[in-house]
N, C-alpha and C. Protein backbone atom coordinates (compact mmCIF):
# COMPACT_ATOMS: atom_id res chain seq x y z
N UNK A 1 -0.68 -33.84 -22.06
CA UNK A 1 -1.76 -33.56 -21.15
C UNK A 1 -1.15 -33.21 -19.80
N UNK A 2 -1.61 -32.25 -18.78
CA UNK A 2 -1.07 -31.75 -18.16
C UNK A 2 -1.81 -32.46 -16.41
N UNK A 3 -0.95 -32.71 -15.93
CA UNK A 3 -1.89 -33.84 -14.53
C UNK A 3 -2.79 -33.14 -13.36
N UNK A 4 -3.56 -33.04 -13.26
CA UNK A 4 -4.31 -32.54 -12.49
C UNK A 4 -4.36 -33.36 -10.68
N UNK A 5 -3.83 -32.25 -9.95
CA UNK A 5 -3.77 -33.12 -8.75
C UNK A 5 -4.73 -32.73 -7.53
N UNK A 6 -5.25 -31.86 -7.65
CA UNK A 6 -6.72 -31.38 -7.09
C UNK A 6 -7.57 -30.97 -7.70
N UNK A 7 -8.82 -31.47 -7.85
CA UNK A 7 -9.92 -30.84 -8.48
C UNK A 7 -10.66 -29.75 -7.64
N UNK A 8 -10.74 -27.92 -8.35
CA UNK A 8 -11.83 -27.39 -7.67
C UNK A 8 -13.05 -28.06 -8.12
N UNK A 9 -14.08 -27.36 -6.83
CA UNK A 9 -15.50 -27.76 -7.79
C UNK A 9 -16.36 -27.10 -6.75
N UNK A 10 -17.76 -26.52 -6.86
CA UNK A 10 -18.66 -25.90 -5.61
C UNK A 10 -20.19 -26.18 -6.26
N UNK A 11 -20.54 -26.23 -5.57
CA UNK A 11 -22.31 -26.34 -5.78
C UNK A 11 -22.53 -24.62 -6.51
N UNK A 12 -23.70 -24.75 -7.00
CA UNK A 12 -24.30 -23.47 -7.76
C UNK A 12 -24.07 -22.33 -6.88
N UNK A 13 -25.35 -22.77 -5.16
CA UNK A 13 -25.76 -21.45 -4.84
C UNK A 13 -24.23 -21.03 -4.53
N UNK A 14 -22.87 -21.90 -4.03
CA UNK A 14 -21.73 -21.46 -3.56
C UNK A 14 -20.86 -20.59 -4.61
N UNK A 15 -21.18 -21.01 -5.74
CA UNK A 15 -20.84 -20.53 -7.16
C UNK A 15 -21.27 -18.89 -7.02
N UNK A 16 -22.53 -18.59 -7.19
CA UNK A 16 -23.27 -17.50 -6.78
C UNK A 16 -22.88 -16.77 -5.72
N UNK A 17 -22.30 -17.14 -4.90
CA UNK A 17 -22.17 -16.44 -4.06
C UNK A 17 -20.42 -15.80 -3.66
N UNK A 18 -19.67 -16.68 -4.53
CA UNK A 18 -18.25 -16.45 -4.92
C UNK A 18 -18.26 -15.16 -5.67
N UNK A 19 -18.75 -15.54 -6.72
CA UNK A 19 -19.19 -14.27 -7.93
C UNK A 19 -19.82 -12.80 -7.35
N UNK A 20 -21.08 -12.77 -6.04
CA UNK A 20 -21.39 -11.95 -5.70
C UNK A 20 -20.34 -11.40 -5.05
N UNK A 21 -18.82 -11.79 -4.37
CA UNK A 21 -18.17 -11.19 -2.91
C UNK A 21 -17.42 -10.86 -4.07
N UNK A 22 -16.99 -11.71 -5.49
CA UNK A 22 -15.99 -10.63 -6.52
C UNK A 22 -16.76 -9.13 -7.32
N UNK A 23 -17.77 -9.46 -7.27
CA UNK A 23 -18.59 -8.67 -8.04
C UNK A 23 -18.27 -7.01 -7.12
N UNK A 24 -18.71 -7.31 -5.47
CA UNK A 24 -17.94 -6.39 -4.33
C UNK A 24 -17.21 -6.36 -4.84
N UNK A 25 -16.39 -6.75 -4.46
CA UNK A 25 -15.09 -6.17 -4.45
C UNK A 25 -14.24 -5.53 -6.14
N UNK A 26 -14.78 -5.94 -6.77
CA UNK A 26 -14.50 -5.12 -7.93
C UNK A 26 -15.22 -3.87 -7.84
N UNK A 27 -16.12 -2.75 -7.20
CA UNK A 27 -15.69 -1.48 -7.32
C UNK A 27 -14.52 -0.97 -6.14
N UNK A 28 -14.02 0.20 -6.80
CA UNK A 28 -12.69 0.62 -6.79
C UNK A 28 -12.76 0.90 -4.95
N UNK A 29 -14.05 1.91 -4.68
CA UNK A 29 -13.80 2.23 -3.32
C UNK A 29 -14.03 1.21 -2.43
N UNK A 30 -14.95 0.23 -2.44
CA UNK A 30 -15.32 -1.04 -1.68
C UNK A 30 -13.68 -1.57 -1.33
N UNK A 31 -13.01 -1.79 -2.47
CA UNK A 31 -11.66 -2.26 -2.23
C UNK A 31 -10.62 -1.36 -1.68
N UNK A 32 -10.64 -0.45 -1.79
CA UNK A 32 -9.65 0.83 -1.18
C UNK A 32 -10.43 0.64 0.62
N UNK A 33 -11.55 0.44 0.71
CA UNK A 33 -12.05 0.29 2.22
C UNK A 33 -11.58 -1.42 2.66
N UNK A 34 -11.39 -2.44 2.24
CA UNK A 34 -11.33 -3.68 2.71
C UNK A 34 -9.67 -3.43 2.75
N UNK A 35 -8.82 -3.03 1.84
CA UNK A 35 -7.46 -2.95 2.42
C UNK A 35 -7.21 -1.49 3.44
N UNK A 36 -8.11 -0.63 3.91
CA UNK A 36 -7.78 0.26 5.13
C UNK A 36 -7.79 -0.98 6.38
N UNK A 37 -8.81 -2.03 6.12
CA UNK A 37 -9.24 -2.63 6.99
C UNK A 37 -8.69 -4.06 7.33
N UNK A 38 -7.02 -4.37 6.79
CA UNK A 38 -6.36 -4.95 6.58
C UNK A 38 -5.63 -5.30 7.91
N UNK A 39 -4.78 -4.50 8.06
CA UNK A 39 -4.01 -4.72 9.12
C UNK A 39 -4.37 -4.49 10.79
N UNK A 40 -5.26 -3.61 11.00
CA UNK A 40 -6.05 -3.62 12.21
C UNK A 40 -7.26 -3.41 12.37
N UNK A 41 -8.27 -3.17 13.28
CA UNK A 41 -9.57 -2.77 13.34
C UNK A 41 -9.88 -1.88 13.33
N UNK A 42 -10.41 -0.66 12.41
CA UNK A 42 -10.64 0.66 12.11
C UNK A 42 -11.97 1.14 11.92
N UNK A 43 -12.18 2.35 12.91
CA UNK A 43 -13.83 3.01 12.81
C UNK A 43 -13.81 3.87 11.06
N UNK A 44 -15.23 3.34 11.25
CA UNK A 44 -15.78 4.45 10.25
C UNK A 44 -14.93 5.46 9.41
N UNK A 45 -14.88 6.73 10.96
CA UNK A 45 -14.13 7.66 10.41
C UNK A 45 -12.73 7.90 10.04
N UNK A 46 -11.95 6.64 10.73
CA UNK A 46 -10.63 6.74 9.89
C UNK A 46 -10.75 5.89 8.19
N UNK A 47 -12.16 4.81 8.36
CA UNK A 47 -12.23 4.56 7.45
C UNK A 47 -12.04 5.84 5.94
N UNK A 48 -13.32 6.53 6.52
CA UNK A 48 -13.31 7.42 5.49
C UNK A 48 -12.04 8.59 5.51
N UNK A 49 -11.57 8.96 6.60
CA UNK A 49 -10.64 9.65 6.28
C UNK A 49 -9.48 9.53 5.28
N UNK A 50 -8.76 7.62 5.43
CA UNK A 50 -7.76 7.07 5.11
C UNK A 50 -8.45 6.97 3.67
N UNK A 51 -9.78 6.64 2.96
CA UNK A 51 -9.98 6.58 1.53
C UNK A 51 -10.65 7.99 0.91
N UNK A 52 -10.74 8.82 1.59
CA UNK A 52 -11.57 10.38 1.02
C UNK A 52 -12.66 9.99 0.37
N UNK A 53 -13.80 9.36 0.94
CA UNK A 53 -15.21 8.78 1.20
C UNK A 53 -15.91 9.50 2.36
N UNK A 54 -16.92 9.97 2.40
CA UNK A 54 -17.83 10.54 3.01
C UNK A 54 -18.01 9.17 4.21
N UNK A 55 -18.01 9.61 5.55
CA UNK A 55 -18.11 8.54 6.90
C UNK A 55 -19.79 7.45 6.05
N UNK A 56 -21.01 8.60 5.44
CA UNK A 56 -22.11 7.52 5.30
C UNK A 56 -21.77 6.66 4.16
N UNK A 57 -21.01 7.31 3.00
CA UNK A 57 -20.66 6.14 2.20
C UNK A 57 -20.16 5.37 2.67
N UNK A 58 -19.02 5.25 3.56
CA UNK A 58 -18.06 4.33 3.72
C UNK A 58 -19.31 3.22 4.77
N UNK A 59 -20.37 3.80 5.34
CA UNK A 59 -21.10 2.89 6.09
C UNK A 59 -21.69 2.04 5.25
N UNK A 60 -22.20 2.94 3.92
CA UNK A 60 -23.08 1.81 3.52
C UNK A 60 -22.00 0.81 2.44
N UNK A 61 -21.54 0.73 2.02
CA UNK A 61 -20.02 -0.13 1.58
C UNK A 61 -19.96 -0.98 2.96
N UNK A 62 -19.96 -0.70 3.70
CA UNK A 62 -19.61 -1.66 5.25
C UNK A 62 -20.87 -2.50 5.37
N UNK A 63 -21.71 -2.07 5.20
CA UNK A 63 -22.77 -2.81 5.20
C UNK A 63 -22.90 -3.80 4.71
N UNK A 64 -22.51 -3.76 3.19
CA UNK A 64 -22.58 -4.55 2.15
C UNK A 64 -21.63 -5.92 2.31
N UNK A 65 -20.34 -5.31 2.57
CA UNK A 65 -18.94 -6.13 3.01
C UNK A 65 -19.05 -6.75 4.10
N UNK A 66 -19.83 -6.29 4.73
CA UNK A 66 -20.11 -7.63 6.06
C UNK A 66 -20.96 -8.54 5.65
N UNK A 67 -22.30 -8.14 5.28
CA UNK A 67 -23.19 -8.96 4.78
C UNK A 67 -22.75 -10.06 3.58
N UNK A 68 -21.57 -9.70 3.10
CA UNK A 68 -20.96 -10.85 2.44
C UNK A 68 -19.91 -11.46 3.14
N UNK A 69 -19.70 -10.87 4.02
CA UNK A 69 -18.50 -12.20 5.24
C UNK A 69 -17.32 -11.62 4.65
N UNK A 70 -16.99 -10.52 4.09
CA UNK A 70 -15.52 -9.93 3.55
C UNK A 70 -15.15 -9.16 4.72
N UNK A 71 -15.68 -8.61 5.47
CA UNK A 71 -15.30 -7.71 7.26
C UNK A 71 -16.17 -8.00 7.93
N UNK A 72 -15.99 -7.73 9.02
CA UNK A 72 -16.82 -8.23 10.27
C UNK A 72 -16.10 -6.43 11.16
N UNK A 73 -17.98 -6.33 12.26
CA UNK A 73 -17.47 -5.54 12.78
C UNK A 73 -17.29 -5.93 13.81
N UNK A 74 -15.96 -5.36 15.13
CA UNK A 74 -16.25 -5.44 16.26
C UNK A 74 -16.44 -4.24 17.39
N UNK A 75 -17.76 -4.42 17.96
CA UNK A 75 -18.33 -3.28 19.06
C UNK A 75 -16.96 -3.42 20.06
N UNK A 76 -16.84 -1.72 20.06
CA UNK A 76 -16.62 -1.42 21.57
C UNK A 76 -17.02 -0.09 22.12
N UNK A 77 -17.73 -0.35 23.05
CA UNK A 77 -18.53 0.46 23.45
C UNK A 77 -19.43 0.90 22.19
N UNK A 78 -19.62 2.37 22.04
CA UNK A 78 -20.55 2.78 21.45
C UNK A 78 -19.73 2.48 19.95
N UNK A 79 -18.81 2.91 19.58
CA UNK A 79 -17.95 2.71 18.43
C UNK A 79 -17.62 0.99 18.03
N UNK A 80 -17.65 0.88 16.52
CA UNK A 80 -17.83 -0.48 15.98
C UNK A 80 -16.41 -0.15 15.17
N UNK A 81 -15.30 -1.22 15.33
CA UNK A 81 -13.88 -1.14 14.28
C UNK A 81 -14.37 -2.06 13.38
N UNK A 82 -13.58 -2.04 12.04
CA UNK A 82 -14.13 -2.85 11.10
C UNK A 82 -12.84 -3.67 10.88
N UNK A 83 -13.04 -4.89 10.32
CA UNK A 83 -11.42 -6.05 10.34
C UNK A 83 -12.05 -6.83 9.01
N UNK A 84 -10.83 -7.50 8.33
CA UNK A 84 -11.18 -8.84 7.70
C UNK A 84 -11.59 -9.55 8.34
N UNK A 85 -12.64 -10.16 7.90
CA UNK A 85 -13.61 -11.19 8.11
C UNK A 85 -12.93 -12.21 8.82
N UNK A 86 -11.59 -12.85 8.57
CA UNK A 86 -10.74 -13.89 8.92
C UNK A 86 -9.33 -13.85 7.59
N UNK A 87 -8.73 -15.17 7.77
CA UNK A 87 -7.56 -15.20 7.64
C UNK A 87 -7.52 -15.39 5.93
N UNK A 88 -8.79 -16.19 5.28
CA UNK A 88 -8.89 -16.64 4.25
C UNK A 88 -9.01 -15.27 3.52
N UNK A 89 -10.04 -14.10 3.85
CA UNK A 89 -9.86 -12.89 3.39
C UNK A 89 -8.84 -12.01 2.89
N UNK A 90 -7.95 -11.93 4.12
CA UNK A 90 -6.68 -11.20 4.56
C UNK A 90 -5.68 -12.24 3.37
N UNK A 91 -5.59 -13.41 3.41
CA UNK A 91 -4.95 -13.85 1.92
C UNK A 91 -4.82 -13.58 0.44
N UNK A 92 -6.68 -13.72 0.14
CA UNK A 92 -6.78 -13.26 -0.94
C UNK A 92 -6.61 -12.11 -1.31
N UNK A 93 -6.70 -11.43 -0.13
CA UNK A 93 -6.43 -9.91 -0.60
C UNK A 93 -5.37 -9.37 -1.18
N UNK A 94 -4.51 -10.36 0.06
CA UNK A 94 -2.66 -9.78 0.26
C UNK A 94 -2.51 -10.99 -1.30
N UNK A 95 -2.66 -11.35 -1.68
CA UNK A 95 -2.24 -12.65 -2.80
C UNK A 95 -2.43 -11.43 -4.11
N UNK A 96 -3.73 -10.79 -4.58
CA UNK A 96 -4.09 -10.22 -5.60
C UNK A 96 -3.23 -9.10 -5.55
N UNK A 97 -3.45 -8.41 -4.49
CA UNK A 97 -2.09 -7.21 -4.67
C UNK A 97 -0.57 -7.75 -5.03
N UNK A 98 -0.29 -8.50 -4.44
CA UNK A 98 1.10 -8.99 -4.92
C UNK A 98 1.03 -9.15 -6.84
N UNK A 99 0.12 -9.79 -7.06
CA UNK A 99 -0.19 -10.44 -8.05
C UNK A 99 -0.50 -9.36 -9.15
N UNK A 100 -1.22 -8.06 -8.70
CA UNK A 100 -0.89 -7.21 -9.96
C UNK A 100 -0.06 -5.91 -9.63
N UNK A 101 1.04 -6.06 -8.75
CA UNK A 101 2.26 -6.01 -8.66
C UNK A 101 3.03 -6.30 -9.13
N UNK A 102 3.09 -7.37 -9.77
CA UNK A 102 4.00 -8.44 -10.69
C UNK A 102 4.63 -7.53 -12.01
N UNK A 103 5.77 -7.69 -12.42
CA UNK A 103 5.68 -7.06 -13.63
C UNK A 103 5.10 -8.15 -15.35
N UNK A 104 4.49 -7.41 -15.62
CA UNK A 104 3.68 -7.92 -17.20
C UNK A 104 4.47 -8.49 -18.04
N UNK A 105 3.91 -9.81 -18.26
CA UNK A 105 4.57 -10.57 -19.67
C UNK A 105 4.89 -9.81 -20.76
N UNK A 106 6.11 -9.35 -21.43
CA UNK A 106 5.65 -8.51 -23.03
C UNK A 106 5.10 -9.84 -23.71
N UNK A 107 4.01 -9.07 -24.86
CA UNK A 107 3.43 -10.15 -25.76
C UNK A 107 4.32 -10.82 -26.38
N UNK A 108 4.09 -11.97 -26.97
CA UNK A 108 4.75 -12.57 -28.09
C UNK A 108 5.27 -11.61 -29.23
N UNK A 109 6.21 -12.03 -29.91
CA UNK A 109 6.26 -11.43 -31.24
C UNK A 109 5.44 -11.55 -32.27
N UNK A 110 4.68 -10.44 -32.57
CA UNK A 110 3.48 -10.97 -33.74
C UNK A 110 2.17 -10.66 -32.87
N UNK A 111 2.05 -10.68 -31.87
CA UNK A 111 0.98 -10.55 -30.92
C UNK A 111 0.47 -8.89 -30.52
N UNK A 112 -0.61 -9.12 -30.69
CA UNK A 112 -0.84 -7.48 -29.90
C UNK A 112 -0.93 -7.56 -28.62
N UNK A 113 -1.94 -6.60 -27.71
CA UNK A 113 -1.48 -6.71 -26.78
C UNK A 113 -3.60 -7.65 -26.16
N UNK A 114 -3.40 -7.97 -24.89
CA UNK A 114 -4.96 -8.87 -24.53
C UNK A 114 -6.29 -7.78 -24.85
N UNK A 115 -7.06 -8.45 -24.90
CA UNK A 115 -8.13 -7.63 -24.50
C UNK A 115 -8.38 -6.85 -23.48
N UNK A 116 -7.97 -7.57 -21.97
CA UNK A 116 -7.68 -6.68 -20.27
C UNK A 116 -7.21 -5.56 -20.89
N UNK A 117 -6.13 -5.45 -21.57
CA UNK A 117 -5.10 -4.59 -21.70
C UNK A 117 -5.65 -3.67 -22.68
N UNK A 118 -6.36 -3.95 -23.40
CA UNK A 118 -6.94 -3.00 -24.59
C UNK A 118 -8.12 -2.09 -23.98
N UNK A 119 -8.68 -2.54 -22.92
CA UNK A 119 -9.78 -2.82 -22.32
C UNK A 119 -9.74 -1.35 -21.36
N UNK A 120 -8.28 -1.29 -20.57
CA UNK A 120 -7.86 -0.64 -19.48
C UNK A 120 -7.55 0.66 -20.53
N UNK A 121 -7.45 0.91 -21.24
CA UNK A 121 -7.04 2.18 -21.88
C UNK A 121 -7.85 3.09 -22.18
């Protein structure tokens, strides 16, 4: 048996609402816009420039990503830059890229290959 030395655990609606910010971020452009928005505070239009997204798509994607606490904008003057939300963001982000960066287990011998993997083809 293997020792468990922290337990996760979250209430429902927090449950729900984990699931909704992955659910974001699993389409492709939502995520190509939260890492433009990685390392500094960026308008709109470099948004869309840097992912080849139309400036209103990339707004309404922004919309969405704030309203889930994944970016935050900040005004200046008339122009709004867009940033990670905070530091916990900017982790998970930088953590998952590393992470399927990694190079792939080969299967066992005898094994095919996962379902992910069957899945992606």
């Amino acid at each position: 048996m293997c020792a468990v030395t922290q337990r996760l655990s979250m209430s429902d609606p927090a449950a729900r609402e984990l699931a909704d910010i992955f659910r974001l971020m699993g389409d492709a452009s939502r995520l190509r816009i939260i890492l433009a928005c990685m390392e500094r505070p960026i308008c709109v239009g470099d948004i869309a420039r840097a992912t080849k997204l139309s400036p209103s798509l990339v707004s309404h994607h922004l919309r969405l990503l704030r309203g889930a606490r994944v970016l935050r904008g900040l005004r200046a003057g008339r122009q709004v830059f867009y940033a990670a939300a905070d530091d916990h963001v900017r982790h998970m982000i930088r953590d998952m890229v590393a992470h399927v960066g990694e190079p792939r287990e080969e299967p066992a011998p005898g094994r095919g290959r996962s379902k992910a993997e069957r899945l992606r083809r």
